[in-house]
C-alpha atoms as a PDB file:
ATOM      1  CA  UNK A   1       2.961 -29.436 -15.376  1.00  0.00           C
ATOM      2  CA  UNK A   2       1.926 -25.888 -13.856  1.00  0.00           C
ATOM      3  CA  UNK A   3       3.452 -26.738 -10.239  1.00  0.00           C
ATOM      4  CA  UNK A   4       6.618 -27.544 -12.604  1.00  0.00           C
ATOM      5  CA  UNK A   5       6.461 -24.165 -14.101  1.00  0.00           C
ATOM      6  CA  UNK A   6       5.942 -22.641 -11.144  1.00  0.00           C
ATOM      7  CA  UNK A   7       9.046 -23.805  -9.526  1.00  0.00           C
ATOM      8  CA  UNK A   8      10.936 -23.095 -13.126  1.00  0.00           C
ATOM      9  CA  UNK A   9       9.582 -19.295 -12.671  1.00  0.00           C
ATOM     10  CA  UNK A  10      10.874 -19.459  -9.076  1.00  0.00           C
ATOM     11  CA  UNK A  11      14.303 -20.911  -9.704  1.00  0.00           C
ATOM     12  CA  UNK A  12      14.753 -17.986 -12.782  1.00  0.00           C
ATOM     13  CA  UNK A  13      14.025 -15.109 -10.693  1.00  0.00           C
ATOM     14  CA  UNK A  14      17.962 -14.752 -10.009  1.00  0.00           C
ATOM     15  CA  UNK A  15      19.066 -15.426 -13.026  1.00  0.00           C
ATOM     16  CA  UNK A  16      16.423 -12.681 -14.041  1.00  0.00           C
ATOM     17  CA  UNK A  17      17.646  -9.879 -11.767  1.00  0.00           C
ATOM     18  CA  UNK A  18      20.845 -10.721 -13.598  1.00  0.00           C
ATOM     19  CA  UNK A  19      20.234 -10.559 -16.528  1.00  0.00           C
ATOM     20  CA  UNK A  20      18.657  -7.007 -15.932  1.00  0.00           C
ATOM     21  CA  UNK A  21      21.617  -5.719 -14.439  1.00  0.00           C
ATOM     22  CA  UNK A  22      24.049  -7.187 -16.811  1.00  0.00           C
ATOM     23  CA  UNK A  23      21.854  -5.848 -19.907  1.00  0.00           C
ATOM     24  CA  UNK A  24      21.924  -2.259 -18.210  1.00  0.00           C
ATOM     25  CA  UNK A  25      25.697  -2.786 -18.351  1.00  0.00           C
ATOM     26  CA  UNK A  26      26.465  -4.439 -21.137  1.00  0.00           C
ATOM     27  CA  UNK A  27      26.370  -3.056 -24.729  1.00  0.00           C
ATOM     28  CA  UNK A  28      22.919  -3.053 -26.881  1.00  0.00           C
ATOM     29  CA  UNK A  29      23.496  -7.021 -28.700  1.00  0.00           C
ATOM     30  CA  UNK A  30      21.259  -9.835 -29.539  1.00  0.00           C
ATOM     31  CA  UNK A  31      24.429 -11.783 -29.363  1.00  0.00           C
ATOM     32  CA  UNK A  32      24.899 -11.203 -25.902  1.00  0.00           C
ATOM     33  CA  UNK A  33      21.086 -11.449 -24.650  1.00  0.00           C
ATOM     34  CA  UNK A  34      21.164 -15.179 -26.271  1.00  0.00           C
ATOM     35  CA  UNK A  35      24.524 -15.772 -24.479  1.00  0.00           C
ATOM     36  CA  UNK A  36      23.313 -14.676 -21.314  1.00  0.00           C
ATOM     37  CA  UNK A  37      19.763 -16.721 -22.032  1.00  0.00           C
ATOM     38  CA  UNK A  38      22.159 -19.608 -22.831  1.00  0.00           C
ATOM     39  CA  UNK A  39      24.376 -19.318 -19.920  1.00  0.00           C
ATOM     40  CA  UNK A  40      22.015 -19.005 -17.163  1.00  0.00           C
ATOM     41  CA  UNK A  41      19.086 -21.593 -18.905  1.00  0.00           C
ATOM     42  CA  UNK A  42      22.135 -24.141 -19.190  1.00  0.00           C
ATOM     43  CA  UNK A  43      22.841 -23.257 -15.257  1.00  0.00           C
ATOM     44  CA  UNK A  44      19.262 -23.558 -14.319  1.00  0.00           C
ATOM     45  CA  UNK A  45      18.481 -26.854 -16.238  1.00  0.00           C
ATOM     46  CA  UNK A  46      22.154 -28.487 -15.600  1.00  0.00           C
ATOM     47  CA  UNK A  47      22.404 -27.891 -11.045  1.00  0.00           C
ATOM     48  CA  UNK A  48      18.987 -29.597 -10.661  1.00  0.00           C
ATOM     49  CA  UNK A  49      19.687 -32.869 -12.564  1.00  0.00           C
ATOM     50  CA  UNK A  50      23.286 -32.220 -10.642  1.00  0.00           C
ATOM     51  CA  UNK A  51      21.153 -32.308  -7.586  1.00  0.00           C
ATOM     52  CA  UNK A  52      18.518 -34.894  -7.917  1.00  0.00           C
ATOM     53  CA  UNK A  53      21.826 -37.265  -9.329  1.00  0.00           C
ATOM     54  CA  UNK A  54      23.903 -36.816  -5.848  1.00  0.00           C
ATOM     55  CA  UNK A  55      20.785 -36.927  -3.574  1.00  0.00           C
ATOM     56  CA  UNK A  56      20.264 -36.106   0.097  1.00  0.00           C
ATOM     57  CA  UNK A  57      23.286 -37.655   1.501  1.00  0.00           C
ATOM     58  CA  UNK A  58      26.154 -35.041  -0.781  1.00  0.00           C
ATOM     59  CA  UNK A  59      23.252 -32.085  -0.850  1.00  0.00           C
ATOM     60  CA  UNK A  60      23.393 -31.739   2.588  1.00  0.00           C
ATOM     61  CA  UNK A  61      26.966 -30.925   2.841  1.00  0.00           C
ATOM     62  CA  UNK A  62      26.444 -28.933  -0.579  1.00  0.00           C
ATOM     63  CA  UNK A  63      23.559 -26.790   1.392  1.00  0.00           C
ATOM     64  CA  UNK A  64      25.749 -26.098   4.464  1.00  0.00           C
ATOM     65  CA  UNK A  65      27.901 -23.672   2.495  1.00  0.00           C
ATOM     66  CA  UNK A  66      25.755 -22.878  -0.969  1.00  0.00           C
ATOM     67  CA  UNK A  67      24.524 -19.634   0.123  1.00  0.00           C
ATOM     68  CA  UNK A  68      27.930 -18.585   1.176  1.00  0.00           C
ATOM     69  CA  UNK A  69      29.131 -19.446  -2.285  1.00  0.00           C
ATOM     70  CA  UNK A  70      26.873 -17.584  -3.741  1.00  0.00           C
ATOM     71  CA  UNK A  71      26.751 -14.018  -1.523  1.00  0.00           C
ATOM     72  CA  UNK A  72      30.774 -14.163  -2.096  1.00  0.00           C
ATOM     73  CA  UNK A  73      30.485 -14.617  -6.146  1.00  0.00           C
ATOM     74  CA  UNK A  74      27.670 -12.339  -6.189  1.00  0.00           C
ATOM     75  CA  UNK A  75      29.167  -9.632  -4.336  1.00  0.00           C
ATOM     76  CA  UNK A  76      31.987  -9.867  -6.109  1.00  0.00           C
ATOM     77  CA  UNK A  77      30.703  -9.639  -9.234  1.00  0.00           C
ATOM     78  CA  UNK A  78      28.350  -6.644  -7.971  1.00  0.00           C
ATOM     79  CA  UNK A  79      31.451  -4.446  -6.446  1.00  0.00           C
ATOM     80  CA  UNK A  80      33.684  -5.338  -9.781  1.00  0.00           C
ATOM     81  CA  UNK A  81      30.715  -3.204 -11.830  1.00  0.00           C
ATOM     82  CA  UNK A  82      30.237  -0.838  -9.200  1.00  0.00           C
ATOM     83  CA  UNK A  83      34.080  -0.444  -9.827  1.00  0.00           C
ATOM     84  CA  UNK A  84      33.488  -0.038 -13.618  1.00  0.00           C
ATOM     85  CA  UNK A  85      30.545   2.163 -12.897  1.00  0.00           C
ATOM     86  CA  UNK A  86      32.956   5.121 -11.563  1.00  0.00           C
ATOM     87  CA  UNK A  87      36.106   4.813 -13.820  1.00  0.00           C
ATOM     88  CA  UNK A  88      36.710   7.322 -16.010  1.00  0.00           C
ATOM     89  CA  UNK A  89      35.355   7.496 -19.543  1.00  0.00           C
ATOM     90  CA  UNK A  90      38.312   7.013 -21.750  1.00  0.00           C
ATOM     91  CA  UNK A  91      39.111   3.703 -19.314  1.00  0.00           C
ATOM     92  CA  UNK A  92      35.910   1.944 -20.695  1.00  0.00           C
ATOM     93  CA  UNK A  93      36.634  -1.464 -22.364  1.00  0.00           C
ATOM     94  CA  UNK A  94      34.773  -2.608 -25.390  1.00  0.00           C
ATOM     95  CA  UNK A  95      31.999  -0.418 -27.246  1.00  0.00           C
ATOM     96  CA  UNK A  96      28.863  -0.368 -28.302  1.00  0.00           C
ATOM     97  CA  UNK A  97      28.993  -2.222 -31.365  1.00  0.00           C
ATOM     98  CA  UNK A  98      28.894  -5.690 -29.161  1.00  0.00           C
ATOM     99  CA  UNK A  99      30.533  -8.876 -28.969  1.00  0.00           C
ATOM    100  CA  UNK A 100      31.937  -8.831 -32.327  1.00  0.00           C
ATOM    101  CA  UNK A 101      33.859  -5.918 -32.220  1.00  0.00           C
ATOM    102  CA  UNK A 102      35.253  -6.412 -28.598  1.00  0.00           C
ATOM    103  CA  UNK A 103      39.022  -7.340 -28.261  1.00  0.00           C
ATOM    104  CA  UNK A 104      39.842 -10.988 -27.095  1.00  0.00           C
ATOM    105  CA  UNK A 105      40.924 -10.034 -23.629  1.00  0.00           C
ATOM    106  CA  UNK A 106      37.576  -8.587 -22.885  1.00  0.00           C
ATOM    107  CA  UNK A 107      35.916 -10.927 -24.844  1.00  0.00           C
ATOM    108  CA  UNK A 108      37.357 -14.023 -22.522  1.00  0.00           C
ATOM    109  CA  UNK A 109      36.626 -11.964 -19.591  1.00  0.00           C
ATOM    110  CA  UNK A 110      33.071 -11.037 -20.108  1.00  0.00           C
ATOM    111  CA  UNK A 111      32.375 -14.862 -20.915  1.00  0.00           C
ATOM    112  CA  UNK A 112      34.219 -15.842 -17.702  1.00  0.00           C
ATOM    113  CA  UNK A 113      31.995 -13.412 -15.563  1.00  0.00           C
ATOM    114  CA  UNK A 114      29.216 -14.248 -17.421  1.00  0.00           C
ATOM    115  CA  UNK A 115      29.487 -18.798 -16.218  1.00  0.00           C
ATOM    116  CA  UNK A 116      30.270 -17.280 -12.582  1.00  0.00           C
ATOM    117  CA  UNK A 117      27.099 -15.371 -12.687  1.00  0.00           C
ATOM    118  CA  UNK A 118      25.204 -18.184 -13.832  1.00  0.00           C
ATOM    119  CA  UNK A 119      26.319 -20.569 -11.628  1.00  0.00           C
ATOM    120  CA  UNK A 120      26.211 -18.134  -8.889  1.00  0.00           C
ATOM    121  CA  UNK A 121      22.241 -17.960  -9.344  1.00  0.00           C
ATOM    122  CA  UNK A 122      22.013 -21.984 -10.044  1.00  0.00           C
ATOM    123  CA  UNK A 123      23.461 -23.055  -6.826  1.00  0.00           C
ATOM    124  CA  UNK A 124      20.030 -23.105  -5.269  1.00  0.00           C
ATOM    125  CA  UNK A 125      18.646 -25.389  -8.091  1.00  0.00           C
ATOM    126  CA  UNK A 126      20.626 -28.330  -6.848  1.00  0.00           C
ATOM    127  CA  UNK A 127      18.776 -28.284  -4.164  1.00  0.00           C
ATOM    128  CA  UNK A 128      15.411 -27.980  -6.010  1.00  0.00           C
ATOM    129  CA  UNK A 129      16.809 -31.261  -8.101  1.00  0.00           C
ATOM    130  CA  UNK A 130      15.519 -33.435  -5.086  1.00  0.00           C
ATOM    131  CA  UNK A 131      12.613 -32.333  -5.755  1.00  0.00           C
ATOM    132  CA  UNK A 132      12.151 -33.535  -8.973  1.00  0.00           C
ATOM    133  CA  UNK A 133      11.103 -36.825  -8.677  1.00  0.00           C
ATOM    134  CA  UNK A 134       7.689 -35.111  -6.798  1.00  0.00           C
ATOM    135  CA  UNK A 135       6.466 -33.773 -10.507  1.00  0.00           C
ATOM    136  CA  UNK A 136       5.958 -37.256 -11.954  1.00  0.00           C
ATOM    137  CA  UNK A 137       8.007 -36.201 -14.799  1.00  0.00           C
ATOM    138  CA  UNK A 138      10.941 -37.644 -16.427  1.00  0.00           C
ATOM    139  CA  UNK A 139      13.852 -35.797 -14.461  1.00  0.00           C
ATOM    140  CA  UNK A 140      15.610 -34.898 -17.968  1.00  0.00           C
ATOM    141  CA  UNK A 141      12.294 -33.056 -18.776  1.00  0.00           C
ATOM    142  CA  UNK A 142      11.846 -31.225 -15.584  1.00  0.00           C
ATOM    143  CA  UNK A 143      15.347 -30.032 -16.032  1.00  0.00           C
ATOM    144  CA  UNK A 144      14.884 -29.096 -19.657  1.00  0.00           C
ATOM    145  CA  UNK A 145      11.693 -27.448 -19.080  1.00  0.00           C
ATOM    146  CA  UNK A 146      13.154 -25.590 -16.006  1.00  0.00           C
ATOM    147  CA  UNK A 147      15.961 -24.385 -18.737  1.00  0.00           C
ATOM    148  CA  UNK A 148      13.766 -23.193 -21.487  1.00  0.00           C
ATOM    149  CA  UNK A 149      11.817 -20.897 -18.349  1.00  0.00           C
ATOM    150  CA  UNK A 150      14.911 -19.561 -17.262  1.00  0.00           C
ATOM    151  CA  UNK A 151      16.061 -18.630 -20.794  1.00  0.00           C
ATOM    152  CA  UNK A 152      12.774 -17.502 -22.090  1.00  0.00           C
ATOM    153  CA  UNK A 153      12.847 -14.699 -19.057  1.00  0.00           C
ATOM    154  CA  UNK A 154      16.506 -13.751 -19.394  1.00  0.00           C
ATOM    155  CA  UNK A 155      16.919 -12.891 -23.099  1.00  0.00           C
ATOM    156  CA  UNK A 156      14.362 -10.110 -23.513  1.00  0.00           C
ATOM    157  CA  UNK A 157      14.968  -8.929 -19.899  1.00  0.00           C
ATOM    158  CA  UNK A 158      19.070  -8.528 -20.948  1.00  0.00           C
ATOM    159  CA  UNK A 159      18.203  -7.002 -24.346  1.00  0.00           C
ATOM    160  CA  UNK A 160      15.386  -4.326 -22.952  1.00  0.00           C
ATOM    161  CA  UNK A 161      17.983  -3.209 -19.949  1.00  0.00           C
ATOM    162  CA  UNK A 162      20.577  -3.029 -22.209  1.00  0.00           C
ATOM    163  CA  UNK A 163      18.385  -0.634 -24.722  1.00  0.00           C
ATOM    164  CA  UNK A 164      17.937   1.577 -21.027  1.00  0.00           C
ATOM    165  CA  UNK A 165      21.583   0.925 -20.049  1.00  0.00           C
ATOM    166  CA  UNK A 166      22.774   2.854 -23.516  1.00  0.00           C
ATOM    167  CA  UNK A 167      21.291   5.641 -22.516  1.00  0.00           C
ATOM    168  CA  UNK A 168      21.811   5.701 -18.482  1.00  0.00           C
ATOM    169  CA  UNK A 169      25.702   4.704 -18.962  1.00  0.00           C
ATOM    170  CA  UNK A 170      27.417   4.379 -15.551  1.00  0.00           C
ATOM    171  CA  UNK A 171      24.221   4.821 -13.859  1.00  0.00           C
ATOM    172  CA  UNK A 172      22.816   1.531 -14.874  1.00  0.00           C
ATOM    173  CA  UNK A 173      25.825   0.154 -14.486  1.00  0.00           C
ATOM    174  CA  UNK A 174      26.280   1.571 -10.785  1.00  0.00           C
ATOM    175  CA  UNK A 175      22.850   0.022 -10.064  1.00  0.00           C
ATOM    176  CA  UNK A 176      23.636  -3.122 -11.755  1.00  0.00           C
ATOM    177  CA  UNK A 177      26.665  -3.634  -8.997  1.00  0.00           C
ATOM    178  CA  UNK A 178      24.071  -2.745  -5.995  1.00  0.00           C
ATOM    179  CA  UNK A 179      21.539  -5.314  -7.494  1.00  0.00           C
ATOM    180  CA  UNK A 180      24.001  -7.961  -7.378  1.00  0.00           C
ATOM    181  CA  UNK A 181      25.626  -7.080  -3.725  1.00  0.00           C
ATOM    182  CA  UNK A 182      21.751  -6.916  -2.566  1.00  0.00           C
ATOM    183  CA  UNK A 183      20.678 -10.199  -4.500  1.00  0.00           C
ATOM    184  CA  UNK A 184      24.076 -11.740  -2.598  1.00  0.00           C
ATOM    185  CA  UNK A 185      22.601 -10.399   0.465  1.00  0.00           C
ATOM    186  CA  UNK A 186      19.122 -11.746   0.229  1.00  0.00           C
ATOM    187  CA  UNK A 187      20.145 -15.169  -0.851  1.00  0.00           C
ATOM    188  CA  UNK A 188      22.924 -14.823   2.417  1.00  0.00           C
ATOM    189  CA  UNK A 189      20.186 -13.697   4.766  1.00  0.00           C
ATOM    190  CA  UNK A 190      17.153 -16.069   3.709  1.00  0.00           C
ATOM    191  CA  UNK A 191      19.249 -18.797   4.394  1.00  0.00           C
ATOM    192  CA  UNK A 192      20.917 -17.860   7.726  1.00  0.00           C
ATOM    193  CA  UNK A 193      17.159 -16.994   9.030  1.00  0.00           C
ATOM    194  CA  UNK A 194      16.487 -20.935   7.570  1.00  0.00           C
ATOM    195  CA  UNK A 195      18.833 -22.593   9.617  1.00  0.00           C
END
């Protein structure tokens, strides 16, 4: 079970970095640290079962272009809150008061951003699904404990940034956008110095 927790820790680490810099940006809600614990646990625990149920033969195709996939909906999410991070103050969408009190519109779109970011940082857990069979677990448990890691690490790590983000504003939010161009970067790089 620990070399299955290890990889669960391993596969969350994006999904953490996330979840840091959308808490910096996002307003101060327990609402939205279980959504984003949700989002990116369902991600984690849904891409590997995904994986291990296509095997090798679709995976390979899959892992010719997944890190691609990922630097472009990273990077774009990254530059569209560096974006937000420099408009002016009375253009700011939403308040503090969380996910409540937002408007629909916003509402729809922070919940659309939200599945691209986790499936943004999932991507490489299909590939991790072939894997699975190497535990000795049943697959539906390796994915389900691989879930619970990933969520367990992003709620508290959205909700404390977002306590810091209150205070920081467009700062944290700024940084936020360069933490997702430079996790789309990393994932870019590592795999084009794989291949």
């Amino acid at each position: 079970m620990l070399p299955l927790f290890l990889l669960a820790l391993a596969l969350s680490a994006d999904a953490f970095a996330v979840s840091i810099a959308r808490g910096a940006a996002g307003p101060h809600n327990l609402v939205r640290a279980l959504e984003t614990g949700l989002a990116f646990g369902a991600a984690q625990g849904i891409m590997p079962l995904a994986g291990w149920a296509l095997g090798a033969l679709f995976m390979a195709y899959i892992a010719a272009v997944d890190h691609w996939i990922a630097f472009a909906l990273l990077t774009f999410l990254g530059v569209r809150m560096l974006f937000a991070a420099f408009r002016e103050d009375g253009d700011e969408e939403g308040d503090e008061n969380g996910a409540f009190s937002d408007g629909g519109a916003e509402r729809r779109n922070h919940l659309v951003v939200l599945l691209v970011a986790a499936f943004a940082t999932s991507i490489d857990a299909a590939a991790a699904g072939l894997t699975l069979d190497l535990f000795g677990l049943p697959v539906w448990l390796s994915c389900a404990v691989i879930a619970c890691v990933t969520a367990a690490v992003c709620v508290p790590a959205y909700w404390f940034a977002s306590r810091i983000g209150g205070r920081f504003g467009h700062l944290a939010e700024g940084a936020g956008g360069v933490v997702l161009v430079g996790l789309g970067a990393k994932i870019l790089i590592e795999h084009m110095a794989w291949a």
